[in-house]
Protein backbone atom coordinates (compact mmCIF):
# COMPACT_ATOMS: atom_id res chain seq x y z
CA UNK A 1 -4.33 54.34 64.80
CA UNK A 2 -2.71 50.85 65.53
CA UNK A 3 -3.44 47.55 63.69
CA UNK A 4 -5.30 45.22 66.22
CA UNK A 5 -4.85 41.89 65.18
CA UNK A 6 -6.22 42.08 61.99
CA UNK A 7 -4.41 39.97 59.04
CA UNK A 8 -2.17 41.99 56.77
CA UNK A 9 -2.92 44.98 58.18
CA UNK A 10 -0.67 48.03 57.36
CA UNK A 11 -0.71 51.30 58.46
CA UNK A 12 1.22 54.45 58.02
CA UNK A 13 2.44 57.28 60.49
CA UNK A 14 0.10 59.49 58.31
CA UNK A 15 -2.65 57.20 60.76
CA UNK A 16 -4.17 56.26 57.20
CA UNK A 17 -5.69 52.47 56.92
CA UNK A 18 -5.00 50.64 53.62
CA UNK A 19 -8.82 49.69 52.54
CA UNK A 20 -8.09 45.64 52.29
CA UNK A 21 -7.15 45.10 55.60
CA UNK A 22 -11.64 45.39 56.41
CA UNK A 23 -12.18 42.31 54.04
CA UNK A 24 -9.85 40.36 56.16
CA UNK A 25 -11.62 39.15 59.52
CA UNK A 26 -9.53 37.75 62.69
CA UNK A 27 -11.12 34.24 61.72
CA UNK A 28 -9.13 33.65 58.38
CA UNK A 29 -5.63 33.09 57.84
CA UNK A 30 -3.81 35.24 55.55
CA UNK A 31 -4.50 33.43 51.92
CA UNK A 32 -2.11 33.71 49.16
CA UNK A 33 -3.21 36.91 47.72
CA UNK A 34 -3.02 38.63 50.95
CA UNK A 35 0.58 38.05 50.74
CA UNK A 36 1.47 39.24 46.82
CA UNK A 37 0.30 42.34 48.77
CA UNK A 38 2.39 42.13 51.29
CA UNK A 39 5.43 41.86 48.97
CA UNK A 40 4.43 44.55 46.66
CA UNK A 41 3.44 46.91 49.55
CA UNK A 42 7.45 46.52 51.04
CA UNK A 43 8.98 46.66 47.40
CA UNK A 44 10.07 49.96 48.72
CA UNK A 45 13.06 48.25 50.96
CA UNK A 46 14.05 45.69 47.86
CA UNK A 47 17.54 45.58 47.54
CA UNK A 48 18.31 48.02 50.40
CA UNK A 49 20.13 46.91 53.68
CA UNK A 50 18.80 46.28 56.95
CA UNK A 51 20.37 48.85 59.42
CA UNK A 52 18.80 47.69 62.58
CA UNK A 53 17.15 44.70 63.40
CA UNK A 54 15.16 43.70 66.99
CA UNK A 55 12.93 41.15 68.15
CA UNK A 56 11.16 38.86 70.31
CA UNK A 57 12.22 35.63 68.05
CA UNK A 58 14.69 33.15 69.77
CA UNK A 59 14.77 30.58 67.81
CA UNK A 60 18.02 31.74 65.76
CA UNK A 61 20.28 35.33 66.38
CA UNK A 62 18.62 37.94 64.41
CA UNK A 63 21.56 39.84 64.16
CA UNK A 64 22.50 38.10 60.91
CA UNK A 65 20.23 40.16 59.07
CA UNK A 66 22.21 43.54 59.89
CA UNK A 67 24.06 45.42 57.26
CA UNK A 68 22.76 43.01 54.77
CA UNK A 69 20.79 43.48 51.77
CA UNK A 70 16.92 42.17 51.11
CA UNK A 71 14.79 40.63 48.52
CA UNK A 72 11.55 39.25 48.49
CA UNK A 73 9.38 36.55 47.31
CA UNK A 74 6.25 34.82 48.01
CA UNK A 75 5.21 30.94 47.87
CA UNK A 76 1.48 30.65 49.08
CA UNK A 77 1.31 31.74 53.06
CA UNK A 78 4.39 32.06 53.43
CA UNK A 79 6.37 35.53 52.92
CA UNK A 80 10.37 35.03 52.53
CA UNK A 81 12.85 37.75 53.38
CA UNK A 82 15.96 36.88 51.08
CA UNK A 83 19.64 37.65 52.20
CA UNK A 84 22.50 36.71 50.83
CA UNK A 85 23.13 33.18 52.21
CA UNK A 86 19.89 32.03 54.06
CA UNK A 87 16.35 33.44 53.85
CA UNK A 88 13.76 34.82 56.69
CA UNK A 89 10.29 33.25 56.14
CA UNK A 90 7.80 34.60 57.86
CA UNK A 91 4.47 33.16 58.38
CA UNK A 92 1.31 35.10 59.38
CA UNK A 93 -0.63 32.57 60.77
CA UNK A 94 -4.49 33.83 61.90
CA UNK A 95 -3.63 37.25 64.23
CA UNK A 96 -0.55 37.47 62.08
CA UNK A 97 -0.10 41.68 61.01
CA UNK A 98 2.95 43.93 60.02
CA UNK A 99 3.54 47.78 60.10
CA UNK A 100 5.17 49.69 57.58
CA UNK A 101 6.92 52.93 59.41
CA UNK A 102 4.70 52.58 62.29
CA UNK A 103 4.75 50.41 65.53
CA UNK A 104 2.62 49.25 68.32
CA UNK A 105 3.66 49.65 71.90
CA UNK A 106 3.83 45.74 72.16
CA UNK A 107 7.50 44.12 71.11
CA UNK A 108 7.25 42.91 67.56
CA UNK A 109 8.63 39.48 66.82
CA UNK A 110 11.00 41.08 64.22
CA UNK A 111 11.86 44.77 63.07
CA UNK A 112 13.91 45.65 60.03
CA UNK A 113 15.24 49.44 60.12
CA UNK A 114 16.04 50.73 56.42
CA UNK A 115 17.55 53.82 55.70
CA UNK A 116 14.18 55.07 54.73
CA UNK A 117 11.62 53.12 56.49
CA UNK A 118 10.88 50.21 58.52
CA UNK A 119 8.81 47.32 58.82
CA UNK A 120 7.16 45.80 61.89
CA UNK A 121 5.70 42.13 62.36
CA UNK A 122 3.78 40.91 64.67
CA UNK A 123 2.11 37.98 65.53
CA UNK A 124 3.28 35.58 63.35
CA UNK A 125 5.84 32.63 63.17
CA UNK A 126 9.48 33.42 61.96
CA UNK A 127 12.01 30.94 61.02
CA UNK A 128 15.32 30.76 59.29
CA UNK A 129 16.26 29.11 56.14
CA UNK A 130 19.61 28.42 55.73
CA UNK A 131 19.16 25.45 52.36
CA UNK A 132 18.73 26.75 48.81
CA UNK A 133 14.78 27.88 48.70
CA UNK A 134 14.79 25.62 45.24
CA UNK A 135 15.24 22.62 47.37
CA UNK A 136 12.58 23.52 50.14
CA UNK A 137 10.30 24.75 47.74
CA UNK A 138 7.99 23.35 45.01
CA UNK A 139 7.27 26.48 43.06
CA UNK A 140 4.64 24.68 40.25
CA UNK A 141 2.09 24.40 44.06
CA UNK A 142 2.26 28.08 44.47
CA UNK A 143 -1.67 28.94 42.75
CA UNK A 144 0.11 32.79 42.16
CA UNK A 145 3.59 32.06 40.88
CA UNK A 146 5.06 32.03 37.41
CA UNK A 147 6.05 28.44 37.26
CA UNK A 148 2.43 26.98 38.68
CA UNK A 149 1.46 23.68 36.89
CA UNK A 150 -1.85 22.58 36.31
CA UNK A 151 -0.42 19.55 35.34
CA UNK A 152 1.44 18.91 38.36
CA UNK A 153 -2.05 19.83 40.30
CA UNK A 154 -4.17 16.91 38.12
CA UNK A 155 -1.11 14.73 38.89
CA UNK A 156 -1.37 15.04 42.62
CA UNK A 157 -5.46 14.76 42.90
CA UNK A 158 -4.90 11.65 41.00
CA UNK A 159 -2.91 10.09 43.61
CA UNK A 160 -5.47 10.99 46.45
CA UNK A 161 -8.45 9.59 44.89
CA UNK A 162 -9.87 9.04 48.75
CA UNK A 163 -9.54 12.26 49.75
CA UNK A 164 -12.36 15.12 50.46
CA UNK A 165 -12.03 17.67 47.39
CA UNK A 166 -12.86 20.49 50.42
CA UNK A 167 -9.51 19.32 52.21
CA UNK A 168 -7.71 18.93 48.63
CA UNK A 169 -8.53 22.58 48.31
CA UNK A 170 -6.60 23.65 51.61
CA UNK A 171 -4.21 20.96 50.91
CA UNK A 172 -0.56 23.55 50.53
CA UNK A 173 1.07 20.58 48.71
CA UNK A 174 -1.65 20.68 45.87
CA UNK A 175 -2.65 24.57 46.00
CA UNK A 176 0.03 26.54 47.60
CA UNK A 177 -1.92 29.61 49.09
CA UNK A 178 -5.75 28.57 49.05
CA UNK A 179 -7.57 29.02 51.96
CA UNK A 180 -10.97 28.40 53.08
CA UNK A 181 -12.56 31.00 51.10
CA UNK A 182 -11.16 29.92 48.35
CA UNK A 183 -12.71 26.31 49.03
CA UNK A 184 -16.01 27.39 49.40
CA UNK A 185 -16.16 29.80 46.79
CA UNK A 186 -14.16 27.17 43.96
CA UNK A 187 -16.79 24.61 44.75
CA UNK A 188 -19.92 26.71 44.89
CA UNK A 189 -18.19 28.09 41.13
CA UNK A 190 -18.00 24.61 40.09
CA UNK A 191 -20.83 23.41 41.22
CA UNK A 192 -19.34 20.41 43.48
CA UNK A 193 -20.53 19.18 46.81
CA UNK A 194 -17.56 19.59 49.53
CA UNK A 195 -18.09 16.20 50.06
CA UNK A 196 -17.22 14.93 46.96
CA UNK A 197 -13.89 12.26 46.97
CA UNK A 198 -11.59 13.76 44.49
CA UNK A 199 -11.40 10.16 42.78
CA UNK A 200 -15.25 10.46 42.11
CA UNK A 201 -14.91 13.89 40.59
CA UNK A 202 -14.81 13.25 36.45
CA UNK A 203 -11.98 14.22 34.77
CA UNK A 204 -13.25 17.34 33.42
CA UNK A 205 -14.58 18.43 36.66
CA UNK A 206 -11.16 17.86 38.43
CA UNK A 207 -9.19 19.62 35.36
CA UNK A 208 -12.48 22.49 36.12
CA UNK A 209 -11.35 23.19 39.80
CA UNK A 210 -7.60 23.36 39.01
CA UNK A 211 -8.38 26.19 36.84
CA UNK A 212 -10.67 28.10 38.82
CA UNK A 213 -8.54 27.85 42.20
CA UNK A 214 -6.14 29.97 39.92
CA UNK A 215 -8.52 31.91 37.85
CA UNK A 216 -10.28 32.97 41.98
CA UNK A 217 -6.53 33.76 43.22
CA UNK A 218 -6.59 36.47 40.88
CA UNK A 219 -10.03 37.81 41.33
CA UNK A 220 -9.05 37.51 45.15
CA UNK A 221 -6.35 39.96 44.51
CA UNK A 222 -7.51 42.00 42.36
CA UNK A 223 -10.78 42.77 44.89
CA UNK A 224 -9.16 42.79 47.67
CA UNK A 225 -6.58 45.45 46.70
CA UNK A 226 -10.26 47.62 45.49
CA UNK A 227 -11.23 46.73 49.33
CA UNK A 228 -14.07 45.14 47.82
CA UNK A 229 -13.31 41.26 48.14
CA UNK A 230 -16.05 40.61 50.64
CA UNK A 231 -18.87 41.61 48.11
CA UNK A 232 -17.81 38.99 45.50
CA UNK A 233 -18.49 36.13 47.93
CA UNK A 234 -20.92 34.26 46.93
CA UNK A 235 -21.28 31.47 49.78
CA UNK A 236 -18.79 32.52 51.81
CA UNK A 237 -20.33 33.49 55.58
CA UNK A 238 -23.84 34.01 53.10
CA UNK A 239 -27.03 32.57 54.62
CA UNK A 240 -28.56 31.81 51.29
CA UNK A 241 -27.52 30.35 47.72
CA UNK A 242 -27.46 33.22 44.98
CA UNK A 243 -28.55 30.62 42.18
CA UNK A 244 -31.59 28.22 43.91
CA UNK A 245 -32.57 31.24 46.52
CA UNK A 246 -32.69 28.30 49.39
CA UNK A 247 -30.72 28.20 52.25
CA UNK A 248 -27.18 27.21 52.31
CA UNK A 249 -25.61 24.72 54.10
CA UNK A 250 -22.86 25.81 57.11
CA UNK A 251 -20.99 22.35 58.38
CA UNK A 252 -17.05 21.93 59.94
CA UNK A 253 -15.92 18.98 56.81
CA UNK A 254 -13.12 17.64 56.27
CA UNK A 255 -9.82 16.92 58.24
CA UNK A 256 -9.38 20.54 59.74
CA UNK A 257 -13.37 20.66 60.04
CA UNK A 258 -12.82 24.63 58.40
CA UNK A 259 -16.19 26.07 58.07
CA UNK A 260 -17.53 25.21 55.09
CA UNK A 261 -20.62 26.66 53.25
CA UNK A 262 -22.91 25.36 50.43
CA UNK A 263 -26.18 24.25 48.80
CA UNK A 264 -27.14 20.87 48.56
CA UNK A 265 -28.77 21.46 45.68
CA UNK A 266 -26.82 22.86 43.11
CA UNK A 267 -23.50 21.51 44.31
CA UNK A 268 -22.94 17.88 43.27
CA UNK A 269 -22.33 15.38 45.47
CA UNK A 270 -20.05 13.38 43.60
């Protein structure tokens, strides 16, 4: 069985499917969840050396990789293959997938051979990092990581009092690994109109959305690894609003007009 462009897919020689990979549709770019899976499913190769590496990618010689060892670490969308010296970041974009110890017959933009195992990606943009990833990285944006700050978050709204709080959502400067489920399932939570400027939001409701973008990146992991992440969405793709039984809303807002779903009459319109 091969992965057909389905985001973070895996699949084994064994020709068994990982159960997450159904909740994931070819319309939505890997969120940040998605990849804390992908780093826990290849925690397997941490700290082992690559043996073999191959590749479609051209922008930089792959062959720096070989006979070196790997870590790994996550900030939002973006999964980071760490050598000693630079660091691999890999992004899956939408038809973004990888194979663990399977492959497809199509060339993979890069393959790592381990001693015991490999991993295949496809799909998906590649690029090399040669500056410290403390410098290209603000690790307090990331919604899943250790050092997030929900100060930092209220700090940044603040300065964009004009913008749309469904675009502050997807905004990777603000909340590192949200995606567009996560924007219409934050706002239907807090009851806020996608509409809404984030400088017309009250305090308390702009301190409310910080924490639930966090609070759902956690009950987005935690369902989808159950393969069950599609059955907690409450407006997402849904026809009709759970609370007021009337139909929802379905509109293309904001500045990358992402498909946005809600009711116009529980969710404010601030």
């Amino acid at each position: 069985m091969l992965c057909k462009n389905i985001p973070i897919c895996i699949e084994r020689k064994i020709n068994t499917v990982i159960p997450w990979p159904t909740v994931c549709s070819r319309e939505y770019m890997p969120e940040g969840p998605s990849i804390v899976i992908l780093k826990e499913e290849l925690a397997i190769f941490e700290g082992k050396k690559v043996l073999n590496v191959a590749g479609s990618v051209k922008s930089f010689d792959i062959r720096l990789l070989k006979n070196k060892p790997v870590s790994f670490k996550t900030w939002g969308k973006h999964f980071l293959i760490c050598l000693p010296k630079f660091t691999i970041r890999i992004h899956l974009m939408l038809f973004g997938s990888y194979l663990i110890d399977d492959r497809k017959k199509a060339k993979p933009r890069l393959h790592l051979q381990f001693s015991k195992g490999e991993v295949n990606f496809h799909a998906c943009a590649v690029r090399l990092i040669e500056e410290p990833l403390d410098e290209v990285y603000d690790w307090s944006a990331d919604v899943m990581n250790k050092s997030w700050s929900n100060k930092n978050a209220l700090a940044k709204l603040k300065d964009l009092p004009d913008m749309l709080v469904c675009d502050a959502i997807l905004d990777q400067d603000i909340f590192s690994g949200a995606g567009n489920i996560f924007k219409n399932e934050v706002l239907f939570r807090i009851r806020v109109h996608p509409g809404s400027k984030v400088g017309d939001l009250p305090e308390a409701k702009r301190s409310e959305l910080v924490k639930q973008v966090v609070k759902y990146a956690f009950d987005f992991l935690k369902w989808k690894k159950a393969g069950v992440l599609k059955k907690h969405w409450q407006v997402h793709t849904k026809k009709e609003c759970p609370r007021c039984k009337i139909p929802l809303q379905k509109a293309y807002m904001g500045k990358t007009k992402r498909r946005t779903f809600y009711c116009e009459n529980c969710q404010k319109k601030y």
